[in-house]
PDB file of N, CA and C in Angstrom:
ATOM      1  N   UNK A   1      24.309  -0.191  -9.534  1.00  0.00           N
ATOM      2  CA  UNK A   1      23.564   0.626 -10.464  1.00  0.00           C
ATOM      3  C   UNK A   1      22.670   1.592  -9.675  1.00  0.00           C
ATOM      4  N   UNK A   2      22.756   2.850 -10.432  1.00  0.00           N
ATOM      5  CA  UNK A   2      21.389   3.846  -9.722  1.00  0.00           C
ATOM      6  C   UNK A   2      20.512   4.049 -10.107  1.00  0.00           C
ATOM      7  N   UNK A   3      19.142   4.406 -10.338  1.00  0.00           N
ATOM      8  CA  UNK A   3      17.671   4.344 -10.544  1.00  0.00           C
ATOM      9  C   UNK A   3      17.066   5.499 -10.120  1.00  0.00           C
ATOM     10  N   UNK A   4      16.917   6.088 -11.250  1.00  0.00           N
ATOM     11  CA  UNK A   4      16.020   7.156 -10.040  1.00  0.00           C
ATOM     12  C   UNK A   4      14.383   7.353 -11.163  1.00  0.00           C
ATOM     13  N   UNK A   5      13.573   7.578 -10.744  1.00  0.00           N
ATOM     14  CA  UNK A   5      12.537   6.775 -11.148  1.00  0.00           C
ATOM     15  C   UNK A   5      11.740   8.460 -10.696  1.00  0.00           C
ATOM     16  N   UNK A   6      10.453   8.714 -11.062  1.00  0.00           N
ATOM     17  CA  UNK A   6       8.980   9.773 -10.911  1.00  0.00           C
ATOM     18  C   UNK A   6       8.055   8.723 -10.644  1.00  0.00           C
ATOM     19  N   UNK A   7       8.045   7.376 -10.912  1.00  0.00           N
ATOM     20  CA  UNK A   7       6.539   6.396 -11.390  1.00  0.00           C
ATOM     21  C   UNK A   7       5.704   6.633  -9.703  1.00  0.00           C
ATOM     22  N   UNK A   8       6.650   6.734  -8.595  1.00  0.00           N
ATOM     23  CA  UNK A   8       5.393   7.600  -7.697  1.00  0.00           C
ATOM     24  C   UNK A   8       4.851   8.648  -7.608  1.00  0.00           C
ATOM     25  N   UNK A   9       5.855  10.088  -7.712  1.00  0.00           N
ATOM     26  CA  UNK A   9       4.998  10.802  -7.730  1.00  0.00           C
ATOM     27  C   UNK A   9       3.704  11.260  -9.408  1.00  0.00           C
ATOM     28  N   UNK A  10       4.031  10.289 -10.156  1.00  0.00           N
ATOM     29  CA  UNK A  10       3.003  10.571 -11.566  1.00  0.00           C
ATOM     30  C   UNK A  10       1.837   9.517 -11.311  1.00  0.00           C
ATOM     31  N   UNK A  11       2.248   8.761 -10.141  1.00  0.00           N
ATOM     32  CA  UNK A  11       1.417   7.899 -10.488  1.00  0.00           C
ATOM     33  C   UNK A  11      -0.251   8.156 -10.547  1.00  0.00           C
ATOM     34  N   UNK A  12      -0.921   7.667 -11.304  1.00  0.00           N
ATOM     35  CA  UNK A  12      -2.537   8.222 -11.338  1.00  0.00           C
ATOM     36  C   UNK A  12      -3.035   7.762  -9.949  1.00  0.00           C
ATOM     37  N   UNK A  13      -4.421   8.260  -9.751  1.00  0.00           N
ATOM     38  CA  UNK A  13      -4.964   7.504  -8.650  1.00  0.00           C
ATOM     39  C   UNK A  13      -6.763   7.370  -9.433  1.00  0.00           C
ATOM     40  N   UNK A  14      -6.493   6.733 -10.218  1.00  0.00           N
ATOM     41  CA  UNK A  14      -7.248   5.750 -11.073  1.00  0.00           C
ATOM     42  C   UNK A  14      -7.822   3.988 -10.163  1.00  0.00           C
ATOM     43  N   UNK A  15      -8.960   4.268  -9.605  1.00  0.00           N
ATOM     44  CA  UNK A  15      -8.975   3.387  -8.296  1.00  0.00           C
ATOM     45  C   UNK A  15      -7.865   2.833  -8.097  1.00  0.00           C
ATOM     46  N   UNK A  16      -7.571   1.393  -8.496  1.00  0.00           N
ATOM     47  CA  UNK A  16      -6.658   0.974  -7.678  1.00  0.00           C
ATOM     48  C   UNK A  16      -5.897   0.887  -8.588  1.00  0.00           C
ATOM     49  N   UNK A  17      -4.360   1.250  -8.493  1.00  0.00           N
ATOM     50  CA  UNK A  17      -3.175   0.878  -9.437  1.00  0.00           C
ATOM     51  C   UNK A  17      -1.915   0.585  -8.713  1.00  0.00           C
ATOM     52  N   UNK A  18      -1.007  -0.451  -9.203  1.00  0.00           N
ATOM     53  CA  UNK A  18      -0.056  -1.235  -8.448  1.00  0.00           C
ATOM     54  C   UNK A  18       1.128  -0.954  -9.279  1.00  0.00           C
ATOM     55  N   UNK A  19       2.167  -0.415  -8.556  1.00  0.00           N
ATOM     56  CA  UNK A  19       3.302   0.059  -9.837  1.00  0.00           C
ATOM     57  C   UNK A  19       4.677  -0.968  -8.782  1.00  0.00           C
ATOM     58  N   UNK A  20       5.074  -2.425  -9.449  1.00  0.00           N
ATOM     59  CA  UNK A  20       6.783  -2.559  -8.725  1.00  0.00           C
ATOM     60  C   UNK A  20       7.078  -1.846  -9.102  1.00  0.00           C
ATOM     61  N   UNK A  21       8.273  -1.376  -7.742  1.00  0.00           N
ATOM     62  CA  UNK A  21       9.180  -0.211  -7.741  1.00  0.00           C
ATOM     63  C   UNK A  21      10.652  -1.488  -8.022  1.00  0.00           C
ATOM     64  N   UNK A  22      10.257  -2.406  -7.212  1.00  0.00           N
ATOM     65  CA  UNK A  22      11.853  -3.457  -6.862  1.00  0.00           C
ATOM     66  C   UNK A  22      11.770  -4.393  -6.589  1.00  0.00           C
ATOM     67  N   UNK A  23      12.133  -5.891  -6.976  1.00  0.00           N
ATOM     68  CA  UNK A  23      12.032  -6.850  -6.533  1.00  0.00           C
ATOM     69  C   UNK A  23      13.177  -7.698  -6.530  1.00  0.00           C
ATOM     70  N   UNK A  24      13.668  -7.686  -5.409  1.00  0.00           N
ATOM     71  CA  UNK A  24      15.087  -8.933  -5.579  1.00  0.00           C
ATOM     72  C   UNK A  24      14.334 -10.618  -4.545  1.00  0.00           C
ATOM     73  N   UNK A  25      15.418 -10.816  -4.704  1.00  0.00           N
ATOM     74  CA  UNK A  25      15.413 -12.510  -3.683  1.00  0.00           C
ATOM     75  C   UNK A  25      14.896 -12.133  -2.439  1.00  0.00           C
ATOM     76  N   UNK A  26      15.579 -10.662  -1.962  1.00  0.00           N
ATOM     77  CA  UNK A  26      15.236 -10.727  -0.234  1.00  0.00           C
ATOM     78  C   UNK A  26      13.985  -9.724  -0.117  1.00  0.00           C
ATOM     79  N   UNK A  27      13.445  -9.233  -1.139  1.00  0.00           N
ATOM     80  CA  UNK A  27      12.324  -8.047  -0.945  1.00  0.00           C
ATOM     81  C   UNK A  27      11.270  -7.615  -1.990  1.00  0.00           C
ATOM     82  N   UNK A  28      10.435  -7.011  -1.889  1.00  0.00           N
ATOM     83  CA  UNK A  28       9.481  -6.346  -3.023  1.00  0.00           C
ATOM     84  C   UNK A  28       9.031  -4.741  -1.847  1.00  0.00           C
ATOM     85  N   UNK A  29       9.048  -3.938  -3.148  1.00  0.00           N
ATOM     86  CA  UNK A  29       9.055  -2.930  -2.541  1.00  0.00           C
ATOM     87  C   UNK A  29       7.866  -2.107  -4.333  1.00  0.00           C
ATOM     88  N   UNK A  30       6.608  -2.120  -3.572  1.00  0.00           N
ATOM     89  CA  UNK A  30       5.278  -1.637  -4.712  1.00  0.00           C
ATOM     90  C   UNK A  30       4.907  -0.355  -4.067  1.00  0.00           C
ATOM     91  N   UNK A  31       4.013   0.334  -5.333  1.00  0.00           N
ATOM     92  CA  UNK A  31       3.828   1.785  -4.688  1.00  0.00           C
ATOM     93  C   UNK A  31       2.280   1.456  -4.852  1.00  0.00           C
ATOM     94  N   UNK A  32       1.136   1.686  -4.022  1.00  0.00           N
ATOM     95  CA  UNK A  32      -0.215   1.303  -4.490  1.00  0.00           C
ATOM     96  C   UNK A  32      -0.513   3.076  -4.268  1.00  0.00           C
ATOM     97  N   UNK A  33      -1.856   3.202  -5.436  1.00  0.00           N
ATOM     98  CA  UNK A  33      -2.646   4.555  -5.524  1.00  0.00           C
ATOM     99  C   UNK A  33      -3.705   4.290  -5.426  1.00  0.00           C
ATOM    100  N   UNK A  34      -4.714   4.545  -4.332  1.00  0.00           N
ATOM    101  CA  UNK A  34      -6.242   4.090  -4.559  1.00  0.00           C
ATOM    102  C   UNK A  34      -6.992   5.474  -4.462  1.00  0.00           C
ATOM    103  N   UNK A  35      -7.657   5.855  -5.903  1.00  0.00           N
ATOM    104  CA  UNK A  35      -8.734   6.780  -5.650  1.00  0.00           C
ATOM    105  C   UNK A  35     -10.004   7.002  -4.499  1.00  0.00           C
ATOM    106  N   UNK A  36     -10.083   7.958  -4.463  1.00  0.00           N
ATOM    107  CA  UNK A  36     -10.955   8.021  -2.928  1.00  0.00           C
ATOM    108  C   UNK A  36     -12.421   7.030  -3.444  1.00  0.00           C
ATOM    109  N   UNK A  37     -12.762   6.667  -2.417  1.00  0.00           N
ATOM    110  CA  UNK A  37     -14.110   5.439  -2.038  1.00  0.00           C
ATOM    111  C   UNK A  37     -13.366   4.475  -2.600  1.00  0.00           C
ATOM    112  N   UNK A  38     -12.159   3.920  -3.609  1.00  0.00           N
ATOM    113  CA  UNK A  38     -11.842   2.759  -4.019  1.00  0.00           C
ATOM    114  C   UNK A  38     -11.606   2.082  -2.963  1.00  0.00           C
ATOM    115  N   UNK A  39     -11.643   0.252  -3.490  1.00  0.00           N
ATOM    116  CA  UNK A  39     -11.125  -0.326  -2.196  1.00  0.00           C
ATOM    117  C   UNK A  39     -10.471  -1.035  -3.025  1.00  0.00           C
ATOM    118  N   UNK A  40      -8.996  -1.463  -2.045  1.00  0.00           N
ATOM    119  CA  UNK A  40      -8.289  -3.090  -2.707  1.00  0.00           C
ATOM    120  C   UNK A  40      -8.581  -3.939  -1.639  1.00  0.00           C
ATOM    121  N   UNK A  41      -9.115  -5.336  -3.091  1.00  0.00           N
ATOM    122  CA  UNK A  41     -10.267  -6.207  -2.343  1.00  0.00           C
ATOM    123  C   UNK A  41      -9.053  -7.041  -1.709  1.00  0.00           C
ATOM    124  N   UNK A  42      -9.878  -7.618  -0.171  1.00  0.00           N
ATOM    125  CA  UNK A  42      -9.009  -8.752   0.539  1.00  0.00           C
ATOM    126  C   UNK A  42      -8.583  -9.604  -0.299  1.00  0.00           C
ATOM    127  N   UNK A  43      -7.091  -9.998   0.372  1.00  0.00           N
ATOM    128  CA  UNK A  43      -6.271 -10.872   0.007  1.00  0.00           C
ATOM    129  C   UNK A  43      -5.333 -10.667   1.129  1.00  0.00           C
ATOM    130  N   UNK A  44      -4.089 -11.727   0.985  1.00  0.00           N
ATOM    131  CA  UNK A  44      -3.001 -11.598   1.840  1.00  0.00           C
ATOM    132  C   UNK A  44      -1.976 -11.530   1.080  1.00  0.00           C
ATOM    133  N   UNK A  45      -0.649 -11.410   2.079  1.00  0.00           N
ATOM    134  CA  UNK A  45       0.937 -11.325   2.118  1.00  0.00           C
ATOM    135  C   UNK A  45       1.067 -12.530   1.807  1.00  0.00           C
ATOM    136  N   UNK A  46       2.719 -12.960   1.459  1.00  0.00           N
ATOM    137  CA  UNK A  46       2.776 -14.167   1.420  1.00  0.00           C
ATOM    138  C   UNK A  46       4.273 -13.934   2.390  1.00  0.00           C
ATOM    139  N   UNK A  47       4.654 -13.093   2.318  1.00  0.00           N
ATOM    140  CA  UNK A  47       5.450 -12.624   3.901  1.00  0.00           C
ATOM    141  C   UNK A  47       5.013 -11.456   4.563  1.00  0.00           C
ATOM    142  N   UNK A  48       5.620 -11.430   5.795  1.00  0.00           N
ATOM    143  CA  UNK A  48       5.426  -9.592   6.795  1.00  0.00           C
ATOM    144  C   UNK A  48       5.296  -9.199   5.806  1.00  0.00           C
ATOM    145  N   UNK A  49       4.950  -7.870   5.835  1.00  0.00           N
ATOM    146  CA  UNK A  49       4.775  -6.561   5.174  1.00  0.00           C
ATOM    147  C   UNK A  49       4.726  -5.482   6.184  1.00  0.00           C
ATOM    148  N   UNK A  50       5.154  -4.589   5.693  1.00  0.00           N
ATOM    149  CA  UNK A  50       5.250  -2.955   6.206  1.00  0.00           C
ATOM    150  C   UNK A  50       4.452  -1.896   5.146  1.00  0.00           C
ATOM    151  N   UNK A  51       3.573  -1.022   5.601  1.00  0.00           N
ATOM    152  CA  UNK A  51       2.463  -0.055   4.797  1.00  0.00           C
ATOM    153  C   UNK A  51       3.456   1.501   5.686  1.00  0.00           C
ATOM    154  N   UNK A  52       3.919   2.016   3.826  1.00  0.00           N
ATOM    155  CA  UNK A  52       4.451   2.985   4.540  1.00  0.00           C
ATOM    156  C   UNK A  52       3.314   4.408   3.626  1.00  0.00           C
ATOM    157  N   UNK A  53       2.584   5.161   4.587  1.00  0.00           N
ATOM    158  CA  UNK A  53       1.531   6.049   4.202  1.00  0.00           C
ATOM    159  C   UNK A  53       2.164   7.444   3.444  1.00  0.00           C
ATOM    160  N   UNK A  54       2.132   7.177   2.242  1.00  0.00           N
ATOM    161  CA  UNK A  54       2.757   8.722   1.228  1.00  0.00           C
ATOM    162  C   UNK A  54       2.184   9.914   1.472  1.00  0.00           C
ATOM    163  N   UNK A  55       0.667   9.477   1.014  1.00  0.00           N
ATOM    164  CA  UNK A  55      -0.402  10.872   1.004  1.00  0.00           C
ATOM    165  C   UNK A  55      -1.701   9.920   1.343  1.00  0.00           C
ATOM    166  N   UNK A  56      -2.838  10.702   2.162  1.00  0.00           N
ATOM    167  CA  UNK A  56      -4.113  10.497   2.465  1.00  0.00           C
ATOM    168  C   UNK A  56      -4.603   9.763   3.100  1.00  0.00           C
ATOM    169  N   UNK A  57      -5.282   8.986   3.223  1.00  0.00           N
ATOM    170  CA  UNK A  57      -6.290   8.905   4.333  1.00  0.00           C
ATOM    171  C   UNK A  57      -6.658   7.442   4.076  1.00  0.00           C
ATOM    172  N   UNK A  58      -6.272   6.474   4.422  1.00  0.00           N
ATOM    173  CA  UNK A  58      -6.914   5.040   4.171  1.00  0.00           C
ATOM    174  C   UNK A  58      -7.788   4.076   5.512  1.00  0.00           C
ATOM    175  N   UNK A  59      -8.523   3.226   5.603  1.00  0.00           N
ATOM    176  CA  UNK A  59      -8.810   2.265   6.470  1.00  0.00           C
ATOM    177  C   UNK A  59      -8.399   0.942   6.150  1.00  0.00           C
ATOM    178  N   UNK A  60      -7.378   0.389   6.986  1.00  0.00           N
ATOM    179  CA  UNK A  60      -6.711  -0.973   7.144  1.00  0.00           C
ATOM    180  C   UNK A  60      -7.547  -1.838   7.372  1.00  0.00           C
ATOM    181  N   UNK A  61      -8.335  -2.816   6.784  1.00  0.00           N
ATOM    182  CA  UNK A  61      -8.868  -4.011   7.381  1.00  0.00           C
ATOM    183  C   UNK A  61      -8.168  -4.999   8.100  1.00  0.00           C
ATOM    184  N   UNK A  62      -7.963  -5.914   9.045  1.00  0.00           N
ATOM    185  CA  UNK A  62      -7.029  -6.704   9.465  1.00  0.00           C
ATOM    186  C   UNK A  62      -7.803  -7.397  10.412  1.00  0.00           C
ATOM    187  N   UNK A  63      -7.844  -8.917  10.668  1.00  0.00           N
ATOM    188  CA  UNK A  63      -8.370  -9.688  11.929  1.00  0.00           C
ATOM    189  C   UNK A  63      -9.484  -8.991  13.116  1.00  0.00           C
ATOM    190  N   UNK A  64     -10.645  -8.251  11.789  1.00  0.00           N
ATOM    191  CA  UNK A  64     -11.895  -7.819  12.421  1.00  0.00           C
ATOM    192  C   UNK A  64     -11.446  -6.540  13.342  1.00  0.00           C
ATOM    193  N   UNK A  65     -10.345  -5.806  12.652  1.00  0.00           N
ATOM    194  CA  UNK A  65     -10.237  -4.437  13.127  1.00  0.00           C
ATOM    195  C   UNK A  65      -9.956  -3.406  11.733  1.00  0.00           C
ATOM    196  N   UNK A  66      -9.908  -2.218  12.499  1.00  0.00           N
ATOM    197  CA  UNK A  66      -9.481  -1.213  11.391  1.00  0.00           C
ATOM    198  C   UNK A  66      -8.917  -0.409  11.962  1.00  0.00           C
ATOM    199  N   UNK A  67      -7.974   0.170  11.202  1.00  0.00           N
ATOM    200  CA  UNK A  67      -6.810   1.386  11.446  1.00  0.00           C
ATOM    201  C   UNK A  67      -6.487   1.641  10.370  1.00  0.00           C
ATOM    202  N   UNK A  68      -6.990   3.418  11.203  1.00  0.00           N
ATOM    203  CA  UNK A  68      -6.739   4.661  10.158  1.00  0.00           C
ATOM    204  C   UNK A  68      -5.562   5.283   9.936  1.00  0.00           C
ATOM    205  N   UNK A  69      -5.141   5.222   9.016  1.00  0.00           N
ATOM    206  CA  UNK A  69      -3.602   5.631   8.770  1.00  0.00           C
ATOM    207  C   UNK A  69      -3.939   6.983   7.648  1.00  0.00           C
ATOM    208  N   UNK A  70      -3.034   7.720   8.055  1.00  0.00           N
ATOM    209  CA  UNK A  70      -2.657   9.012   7.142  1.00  0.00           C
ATOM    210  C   UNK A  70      -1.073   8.838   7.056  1.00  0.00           C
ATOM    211  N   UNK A  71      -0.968  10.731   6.113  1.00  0.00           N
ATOM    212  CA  UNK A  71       0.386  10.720   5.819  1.00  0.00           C
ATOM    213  C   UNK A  71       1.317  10.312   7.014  1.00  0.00           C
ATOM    214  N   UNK A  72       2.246   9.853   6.338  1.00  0.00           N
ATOM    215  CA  UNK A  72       3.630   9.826   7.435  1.00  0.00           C
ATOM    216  C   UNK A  72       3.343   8.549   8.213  1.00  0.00           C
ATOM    217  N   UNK A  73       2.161   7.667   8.420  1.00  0.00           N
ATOM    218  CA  UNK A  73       2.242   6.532   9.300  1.00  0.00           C
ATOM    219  C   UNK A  73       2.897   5.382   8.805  1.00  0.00           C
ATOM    220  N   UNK A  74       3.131   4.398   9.445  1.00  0.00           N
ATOM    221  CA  UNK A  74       4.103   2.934   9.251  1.00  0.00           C
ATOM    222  C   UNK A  74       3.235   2.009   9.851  1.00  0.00           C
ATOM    223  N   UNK A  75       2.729   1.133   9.160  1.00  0.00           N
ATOM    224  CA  UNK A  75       2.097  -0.002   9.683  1.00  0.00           C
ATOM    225  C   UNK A  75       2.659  -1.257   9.291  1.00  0.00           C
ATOM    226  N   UNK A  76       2.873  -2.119   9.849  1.00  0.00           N
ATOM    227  CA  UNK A  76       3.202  -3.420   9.912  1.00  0.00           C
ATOM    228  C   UNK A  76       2.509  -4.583  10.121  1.00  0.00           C
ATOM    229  N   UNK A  77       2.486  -5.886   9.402  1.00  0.00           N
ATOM    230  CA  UNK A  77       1.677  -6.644   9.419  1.00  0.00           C
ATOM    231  C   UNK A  77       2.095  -8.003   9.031  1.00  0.00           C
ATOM    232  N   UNK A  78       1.487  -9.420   9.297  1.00  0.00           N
ATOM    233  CA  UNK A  78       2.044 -10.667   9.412  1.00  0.00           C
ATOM    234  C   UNK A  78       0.940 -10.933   7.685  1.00  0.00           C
ATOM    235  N   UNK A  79       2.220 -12.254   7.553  1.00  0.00           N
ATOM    236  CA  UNK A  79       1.897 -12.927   6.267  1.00  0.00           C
ATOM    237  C   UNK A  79       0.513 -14.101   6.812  1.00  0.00           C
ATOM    238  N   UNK A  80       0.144 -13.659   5.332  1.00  0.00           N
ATOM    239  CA  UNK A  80      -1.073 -15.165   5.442  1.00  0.00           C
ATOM    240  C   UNK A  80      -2.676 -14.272   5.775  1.00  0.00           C
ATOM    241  N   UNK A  81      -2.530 -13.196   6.678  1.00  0.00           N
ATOM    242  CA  UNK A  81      -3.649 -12.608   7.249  1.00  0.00           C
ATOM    243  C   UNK A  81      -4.512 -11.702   6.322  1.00  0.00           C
ATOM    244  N   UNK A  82      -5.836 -12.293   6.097  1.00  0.00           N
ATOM    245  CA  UNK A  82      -6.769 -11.375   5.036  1.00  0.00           C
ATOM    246  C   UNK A  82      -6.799 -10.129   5.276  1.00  0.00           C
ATOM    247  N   UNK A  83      -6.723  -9.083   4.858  1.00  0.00           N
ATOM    248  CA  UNK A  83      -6.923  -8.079   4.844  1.00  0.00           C
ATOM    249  C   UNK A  83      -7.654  -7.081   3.599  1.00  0.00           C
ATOM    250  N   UNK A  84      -8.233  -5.883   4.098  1.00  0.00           N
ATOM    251  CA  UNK A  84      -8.486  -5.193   2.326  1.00  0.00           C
ATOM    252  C   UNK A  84      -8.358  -3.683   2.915  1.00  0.00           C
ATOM    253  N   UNK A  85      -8.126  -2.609   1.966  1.00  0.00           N
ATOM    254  CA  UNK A  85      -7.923  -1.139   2.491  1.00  0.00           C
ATOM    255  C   UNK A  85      -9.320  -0.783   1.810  1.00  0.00           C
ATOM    256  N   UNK A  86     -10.047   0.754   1.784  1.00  0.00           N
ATOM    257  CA  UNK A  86     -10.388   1.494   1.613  1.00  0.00           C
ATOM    258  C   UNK A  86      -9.618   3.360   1.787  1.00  0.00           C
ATOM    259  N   UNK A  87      -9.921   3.558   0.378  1.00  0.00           N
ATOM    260  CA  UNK A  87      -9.325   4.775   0.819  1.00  0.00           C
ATOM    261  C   UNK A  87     -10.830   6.075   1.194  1.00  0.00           C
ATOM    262  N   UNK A  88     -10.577   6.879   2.306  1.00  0.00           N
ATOM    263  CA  UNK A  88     -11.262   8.005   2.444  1.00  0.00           C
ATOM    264  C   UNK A  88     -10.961   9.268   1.457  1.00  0.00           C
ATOM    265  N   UNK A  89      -9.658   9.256   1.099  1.00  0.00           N
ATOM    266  CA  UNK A  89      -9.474  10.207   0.516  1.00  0.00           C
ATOM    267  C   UNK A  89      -8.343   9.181  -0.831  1.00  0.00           C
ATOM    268  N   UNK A  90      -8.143  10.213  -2.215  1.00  0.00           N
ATOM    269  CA  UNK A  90      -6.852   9.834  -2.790  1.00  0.00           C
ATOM    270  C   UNK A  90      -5.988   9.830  -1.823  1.00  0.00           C
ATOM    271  N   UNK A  91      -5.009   8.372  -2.327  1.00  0.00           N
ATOM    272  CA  UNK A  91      -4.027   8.248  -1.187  1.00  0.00           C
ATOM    273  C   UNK A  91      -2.835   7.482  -1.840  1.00  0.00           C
ATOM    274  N   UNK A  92      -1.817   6.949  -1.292  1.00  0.00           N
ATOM    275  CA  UNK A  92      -0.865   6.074  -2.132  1.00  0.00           C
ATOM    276  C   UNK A  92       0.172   6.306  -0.858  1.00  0.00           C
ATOM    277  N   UNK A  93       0.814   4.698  -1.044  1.00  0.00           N
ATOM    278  CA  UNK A  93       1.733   4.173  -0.119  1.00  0.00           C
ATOM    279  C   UNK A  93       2.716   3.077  -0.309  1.00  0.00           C
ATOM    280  N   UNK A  94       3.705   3.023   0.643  1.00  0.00           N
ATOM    281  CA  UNK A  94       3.897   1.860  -0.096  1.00  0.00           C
ATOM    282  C   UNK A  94       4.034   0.608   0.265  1.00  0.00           C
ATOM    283  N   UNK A  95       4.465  -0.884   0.148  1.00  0.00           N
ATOM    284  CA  UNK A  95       4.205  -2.004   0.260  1.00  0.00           C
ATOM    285  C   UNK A  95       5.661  -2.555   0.159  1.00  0.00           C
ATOM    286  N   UNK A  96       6.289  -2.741   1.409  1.00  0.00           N
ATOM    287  CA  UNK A  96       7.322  -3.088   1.266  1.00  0.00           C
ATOM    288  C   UNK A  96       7.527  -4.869   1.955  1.00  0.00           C
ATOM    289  N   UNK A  97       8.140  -6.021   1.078  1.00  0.00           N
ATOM    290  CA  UNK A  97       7.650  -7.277   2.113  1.00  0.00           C
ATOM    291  C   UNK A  97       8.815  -8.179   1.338  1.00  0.00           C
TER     292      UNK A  97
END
């Protein structure tokens, strides 16, 4: 089957909003939008994850560091580990695990 979907690029950036894009047995693949100063509060993965950066400007919390990611970056990250973002600017990415 094919899918072709807008729900990212319409998506609001209404602090924080979480849209599944896909979820089978082997994956989840979410689009997050966080309005600028919003934060999504710590929590963890419950597997890896990969942060793939759409638009803007966020700070990664992770094991008492931070990394700044903009458009176009790929970040990767282990399950179980607290983390929380802040965005500097509207931003949205996605959450693939």
């Amino acid at each position: 089957m094919y899918v072709t979907s807008d729900k990212i690029r319409t998506q609001p950036f209404d602090k924080l909003n979480i849209e599944k894009l896909a979820k089978t047995d082997a994956l989840e693949i979410m689009s997050i939008s966080l309005e600028k100063d919003a934060v999504f509060p710590e929590h963890t993965s419950p597997t890896d994850a990969h942060l793939v950066m759409l638009e803007g400007d966020i700070i990664f919390h992770i094991d008492g560091k931070e990394y700044h990611l903009k458009n176009g970056q790929y970040f990767s990250f282990p399950k179980k580990e607290k983390h929380w973002i802040r965005a500097n600017e509207n931003s949205k990415f996605l959450i693939v695990r």
